[in-house]
Structure formats: C-alpha cells, structure tokens
Protein backbone atom coordinates (compact mmCIF):
# COMPACT_ATOMS: atom_id res chain seq x y z
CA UNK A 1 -51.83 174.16 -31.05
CA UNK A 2 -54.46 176.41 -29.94
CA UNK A 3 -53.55 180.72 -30.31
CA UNK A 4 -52.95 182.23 -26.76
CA UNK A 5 -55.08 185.71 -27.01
CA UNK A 6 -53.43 189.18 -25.15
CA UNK A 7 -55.88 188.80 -22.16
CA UNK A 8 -54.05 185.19 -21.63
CA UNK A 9 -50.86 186.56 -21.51
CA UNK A 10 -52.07 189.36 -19.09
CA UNK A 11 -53.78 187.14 -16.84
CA UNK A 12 -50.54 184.50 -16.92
CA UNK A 13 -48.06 187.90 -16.01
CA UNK A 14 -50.46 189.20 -13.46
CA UNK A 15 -50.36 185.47 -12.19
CA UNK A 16 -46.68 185.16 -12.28
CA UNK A 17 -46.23 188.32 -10.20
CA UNK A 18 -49.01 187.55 -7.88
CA UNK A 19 -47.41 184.17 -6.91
CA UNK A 20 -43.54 185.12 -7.26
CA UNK A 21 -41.83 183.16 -4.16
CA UNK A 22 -43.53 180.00 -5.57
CA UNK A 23 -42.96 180.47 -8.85
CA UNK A 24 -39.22 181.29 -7.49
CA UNK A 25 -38.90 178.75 -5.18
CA UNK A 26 -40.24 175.65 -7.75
CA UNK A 27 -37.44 177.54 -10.20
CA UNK A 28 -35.01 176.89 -7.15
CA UNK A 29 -35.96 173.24 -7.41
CA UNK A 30 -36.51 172.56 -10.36
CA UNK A 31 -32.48 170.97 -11.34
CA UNK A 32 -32.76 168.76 -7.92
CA UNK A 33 -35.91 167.08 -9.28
CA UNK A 34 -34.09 164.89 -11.28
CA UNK A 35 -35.72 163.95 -14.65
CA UNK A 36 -39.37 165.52 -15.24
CA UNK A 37 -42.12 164.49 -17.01
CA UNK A 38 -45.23 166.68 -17.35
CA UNK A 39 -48.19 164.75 -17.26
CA UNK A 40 -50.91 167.37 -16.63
CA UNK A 41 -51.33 171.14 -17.60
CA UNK A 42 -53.92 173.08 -17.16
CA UNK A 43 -55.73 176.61 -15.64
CA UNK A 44 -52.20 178.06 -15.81
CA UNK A 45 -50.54 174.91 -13.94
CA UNK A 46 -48.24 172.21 -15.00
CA UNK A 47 -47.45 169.56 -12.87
CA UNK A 48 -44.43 167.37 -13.13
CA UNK A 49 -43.71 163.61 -12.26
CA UNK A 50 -40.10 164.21 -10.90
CA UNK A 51 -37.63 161.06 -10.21
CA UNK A 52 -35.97 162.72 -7.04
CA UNK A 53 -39.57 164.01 -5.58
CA UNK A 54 -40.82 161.66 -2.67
CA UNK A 55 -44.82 162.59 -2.41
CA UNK A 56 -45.96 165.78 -3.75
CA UNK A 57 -45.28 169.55 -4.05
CA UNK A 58 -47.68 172.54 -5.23
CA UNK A 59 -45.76 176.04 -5.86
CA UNK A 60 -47.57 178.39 -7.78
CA UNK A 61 -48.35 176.97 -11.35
CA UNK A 62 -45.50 174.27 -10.75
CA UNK A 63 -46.33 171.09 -9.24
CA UNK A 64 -44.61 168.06 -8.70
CA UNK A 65 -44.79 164.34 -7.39
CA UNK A 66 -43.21 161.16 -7.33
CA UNK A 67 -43.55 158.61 -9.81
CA UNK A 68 -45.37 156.66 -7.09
CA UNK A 69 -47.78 159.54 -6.64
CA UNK A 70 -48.32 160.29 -10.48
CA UNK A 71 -50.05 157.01 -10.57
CA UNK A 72 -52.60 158.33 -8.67
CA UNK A 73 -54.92 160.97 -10.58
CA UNK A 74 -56.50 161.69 -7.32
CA UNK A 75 -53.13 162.85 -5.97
CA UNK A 76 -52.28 164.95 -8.91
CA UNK A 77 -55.41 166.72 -8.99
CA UNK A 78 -54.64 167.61 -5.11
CA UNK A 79 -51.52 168.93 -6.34
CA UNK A 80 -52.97 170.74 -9.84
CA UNK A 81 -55.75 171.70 -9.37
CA UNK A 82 -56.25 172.10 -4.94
CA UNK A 83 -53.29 173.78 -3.53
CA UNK A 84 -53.03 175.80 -6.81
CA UNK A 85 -56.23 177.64 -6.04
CA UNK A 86 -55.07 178.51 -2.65
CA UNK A 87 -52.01 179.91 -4.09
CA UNK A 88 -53.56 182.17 -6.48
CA UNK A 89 -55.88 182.84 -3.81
CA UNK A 90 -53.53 183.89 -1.09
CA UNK A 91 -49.93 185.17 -3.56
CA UNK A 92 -47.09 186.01 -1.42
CA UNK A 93 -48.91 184.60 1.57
CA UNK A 94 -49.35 181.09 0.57
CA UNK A 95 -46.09 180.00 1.60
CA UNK A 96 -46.91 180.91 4.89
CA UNK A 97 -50.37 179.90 5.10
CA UNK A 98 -50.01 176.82 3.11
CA UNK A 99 -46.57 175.70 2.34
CA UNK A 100 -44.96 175.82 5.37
CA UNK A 101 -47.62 174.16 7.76
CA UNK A 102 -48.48 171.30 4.98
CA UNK A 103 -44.75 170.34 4.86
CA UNK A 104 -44.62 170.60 8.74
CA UNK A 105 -47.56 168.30 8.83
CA UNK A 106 -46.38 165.59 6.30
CA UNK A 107 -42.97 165.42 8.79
CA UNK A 108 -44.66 165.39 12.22
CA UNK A 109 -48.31 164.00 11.41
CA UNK A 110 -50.46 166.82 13.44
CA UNK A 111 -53.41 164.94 13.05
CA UNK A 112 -54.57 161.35 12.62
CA UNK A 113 -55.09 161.75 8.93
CA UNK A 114 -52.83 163.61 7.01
CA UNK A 115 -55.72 165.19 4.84
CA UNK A 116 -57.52 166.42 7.98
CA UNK A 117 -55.06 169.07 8.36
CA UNK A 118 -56.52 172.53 7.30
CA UNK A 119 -54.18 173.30 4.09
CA UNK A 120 -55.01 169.69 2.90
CA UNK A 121 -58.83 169.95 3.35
CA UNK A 122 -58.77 173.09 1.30
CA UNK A 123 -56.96 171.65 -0.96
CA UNK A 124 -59.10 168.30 -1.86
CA UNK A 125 -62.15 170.81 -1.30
CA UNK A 126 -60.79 173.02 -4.42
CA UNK A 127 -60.21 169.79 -6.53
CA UNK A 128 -63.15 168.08 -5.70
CA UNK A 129 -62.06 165.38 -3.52
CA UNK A 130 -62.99 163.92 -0.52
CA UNK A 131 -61.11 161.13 2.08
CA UNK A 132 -64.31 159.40 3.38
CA UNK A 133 -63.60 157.39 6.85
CA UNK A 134 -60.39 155.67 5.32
CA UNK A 135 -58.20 158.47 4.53
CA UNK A 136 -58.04 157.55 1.10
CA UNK A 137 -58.43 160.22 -1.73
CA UNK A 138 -61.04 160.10 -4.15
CA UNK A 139 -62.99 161.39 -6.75
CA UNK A 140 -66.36 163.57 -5.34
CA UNK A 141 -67.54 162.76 -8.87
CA UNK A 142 -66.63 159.08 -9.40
CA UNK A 143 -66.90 159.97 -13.60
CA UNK A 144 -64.63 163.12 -13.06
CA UNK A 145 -62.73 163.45 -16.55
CA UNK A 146 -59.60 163.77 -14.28
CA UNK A 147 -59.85 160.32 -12.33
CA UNK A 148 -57.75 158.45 -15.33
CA UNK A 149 -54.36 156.85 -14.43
CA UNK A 150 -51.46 158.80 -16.57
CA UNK A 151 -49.45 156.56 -18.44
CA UNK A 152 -45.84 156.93 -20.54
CA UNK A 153 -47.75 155.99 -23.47
C-alpha cells in the first residue's frame, strides 16, 4: 500500500469541501444501495457496483451502478471518471447543472439518444468516450487500459 503524502490529504479535504452536497447526498444513499462492491478507484473517486442501483449514479467521488452496468467498463468510466470531472469542476453547482437535468433526462428521454443530452456529452467527453451513430458507448481509444470487463475474481 502506497504512503498518501500531506499535499494528498489537502487536495482530498479541499475536494471534500468543494463537492459537499454530493459527497452528502451519496452518504444519504449509501444504506439503500443494498450490498456494494467497489470495483474501480481512482483520481479521488470510487465507484461502487450496488445491488439496489438500476443504471448509474456520479456524486462527487462516489459513484455507483448496477450490476448490469458494472459489466460495462465503458459505463463505469462515464460514471468515474466523466461526471466526476464536472463535479469537481462545478462544486456546489453540479447538482444543479448536472445532477438534476441528467436524472430528468434518463426519466423523460429529452432527446433521441440519451447521451446527446448536454450533461452526458460532457461527461463521455471527460472520459474519453464517444456514442458514434448507434448510441452505444465506447472507448475513443479502442486499447484504453480502462476498456476491461470487471470481474468478482
């Protein structure tokens, strides 16, 4: 196990602070997900497979999905590593900006493909991901280090 230096632990606190009602909210949640497994972690985010999730969540460093989405690396790294940028970008805002409309648009389907909508396309943008003419998520980088199934193993 690697030794976490001072300036980690300022820039995780300054973090924590920066993205409270996330960080609160995915605290909020966290006994309703049912049993959790964490099957990625990394730039300051953890992201969960959680039995009672249906899809996928991003709230400050917490993440989670269903075990149907944790299948799909693409769809974690959406999660981890795309709406996590926009929350660190935006703190107490994101909710607003981000949250809000993306859960809005996974109920009522603004447009024809769910990944057109604005919060999604900066999200796949941040993790390197693109949806091509099928709506399907994948890898910019076909050889991305990230684009490997996660397994119980």
């Amino acid at each position: 196990m690697e030794k976490k230096g001072i300036l980690y632990w300022i820039a995780y606190a300054l973090l924590l602070v920066w993205q409270l009602p996330q960080y609160v909210t995915a605290l909020v949640m966290w006994p309703f997900m049912g049993k959790k497994t964490k099957i990625a972690d990394r730039h300051f985010n953890k992201c969960y497979m959680a039995e009672n999730m249906s899809g996928g969540i991003s709230l400050g460093p917490i993440a989670y999905v269903s075990p149907r989405s944790a299948k799909r690396p693409e769809t974690v790294a959406h999660e981890t590593d795309g709406h996590t940028v926009d929350s660190k970008i935006l703190g107490p805002l994101y909710l607003f900006i981000v949250g809000i409309p993306s859960i809005l648009n996974a109920a009522f389907d603004f447009t024809d493909c769910y990944y057109d909508f604005y919060p999604e396309r900066w999200a796949n943008r941040h993790a390197g991901l693109n949806t091509g003419d099928n709506c399907r998520l994948a890898f910019d980088n076909p050889d991305d280090e990230r684009n490997k199934p996660w397994n119980e193993a």
